[in-house]
Protein backbone atom coordinates (compact mmCIF):
# COMPACT_ATOMS: atom_id res chain seq x y z
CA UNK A 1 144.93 -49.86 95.55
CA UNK A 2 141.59 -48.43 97.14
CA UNK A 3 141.97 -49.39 100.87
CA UNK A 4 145.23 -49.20 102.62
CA UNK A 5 145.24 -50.38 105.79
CA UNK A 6 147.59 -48.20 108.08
CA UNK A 7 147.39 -50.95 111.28
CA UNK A 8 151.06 -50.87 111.40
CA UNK A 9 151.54 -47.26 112.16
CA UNK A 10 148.73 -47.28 114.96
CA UNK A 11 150.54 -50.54 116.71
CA UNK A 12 153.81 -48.43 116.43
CA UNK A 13 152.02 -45.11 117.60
CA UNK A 14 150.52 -47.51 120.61
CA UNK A 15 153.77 -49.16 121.16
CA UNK A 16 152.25 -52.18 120.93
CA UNK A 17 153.07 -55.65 118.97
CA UNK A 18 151.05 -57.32 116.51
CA UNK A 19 151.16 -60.74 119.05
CA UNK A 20 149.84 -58.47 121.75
CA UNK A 21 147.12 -57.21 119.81
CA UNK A 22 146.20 -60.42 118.25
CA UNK A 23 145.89 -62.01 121.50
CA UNK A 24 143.60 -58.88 123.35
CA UNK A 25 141.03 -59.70 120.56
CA UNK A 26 141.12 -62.90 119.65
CA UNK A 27 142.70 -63.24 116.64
CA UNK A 28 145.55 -65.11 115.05
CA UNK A 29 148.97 -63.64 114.84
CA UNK A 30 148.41 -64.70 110.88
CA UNK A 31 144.86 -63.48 110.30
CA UNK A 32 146.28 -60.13 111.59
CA UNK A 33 149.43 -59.93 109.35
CA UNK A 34 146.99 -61.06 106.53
CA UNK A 35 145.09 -57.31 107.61
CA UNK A 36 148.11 -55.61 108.07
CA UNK A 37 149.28 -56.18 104.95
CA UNK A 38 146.43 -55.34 102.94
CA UNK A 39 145.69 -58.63 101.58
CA UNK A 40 142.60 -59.31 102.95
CA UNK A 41 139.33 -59.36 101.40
CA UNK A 42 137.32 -58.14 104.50
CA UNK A 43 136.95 -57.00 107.75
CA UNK A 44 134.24 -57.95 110.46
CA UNK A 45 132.89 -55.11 111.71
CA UNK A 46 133.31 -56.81 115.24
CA UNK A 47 137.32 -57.49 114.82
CA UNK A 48 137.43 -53.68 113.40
CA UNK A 49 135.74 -52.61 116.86
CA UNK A 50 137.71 -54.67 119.00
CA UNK A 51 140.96 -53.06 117.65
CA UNK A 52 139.91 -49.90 117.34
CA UNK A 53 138.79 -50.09 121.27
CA UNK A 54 142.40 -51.68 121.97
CA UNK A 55 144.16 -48.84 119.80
CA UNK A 56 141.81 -46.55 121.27
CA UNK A 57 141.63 -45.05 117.63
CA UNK A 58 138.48 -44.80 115.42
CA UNK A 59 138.31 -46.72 112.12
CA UNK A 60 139.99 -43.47 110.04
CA UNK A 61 142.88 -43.98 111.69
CA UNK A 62 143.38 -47.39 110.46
CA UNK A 63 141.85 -47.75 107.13
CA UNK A 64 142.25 -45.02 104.34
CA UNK A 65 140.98 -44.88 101.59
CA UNK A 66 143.09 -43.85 98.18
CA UNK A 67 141.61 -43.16 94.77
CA UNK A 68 143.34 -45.07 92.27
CA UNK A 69 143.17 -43.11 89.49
CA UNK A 70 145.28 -39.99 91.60
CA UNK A 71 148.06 -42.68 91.76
């Protein structure tokens, strides 16, 4: 597994909607399922900021990191 992404839980702790988000930083409603999902490849630093300053989180709080051999 390695990264899981935990986007989901900060939009719901924000009470916020994925649309909403996607459109205060410029991204497609896709490209941000395709994060919150797990199945991307890679995040721009820039697009990681730009949530994080809409979430008003820190990148912790939305990426975690799980060592696959403990699962």
């Amino acid at each position: 597994m390695g990264i899981i992404v935990n986007l989901d839980v900060m939009l719901a702790k924000r009470k916020m909607s994925s649309g909403e988000l996607a459109s205060r930083i410029g991204l497609t409603q896709a490209n941000l399922s395709i994060l919150k999902t797990g199945k991307a490849k890679a995040i721009r630093f820039s697009t990681l900021s730009a949530i994080c300053k809409e979430l008003n989180c820190k990148p912790g709080d939305i990426l975690e990191y799980v060592d696959d051999e403990v699962l």
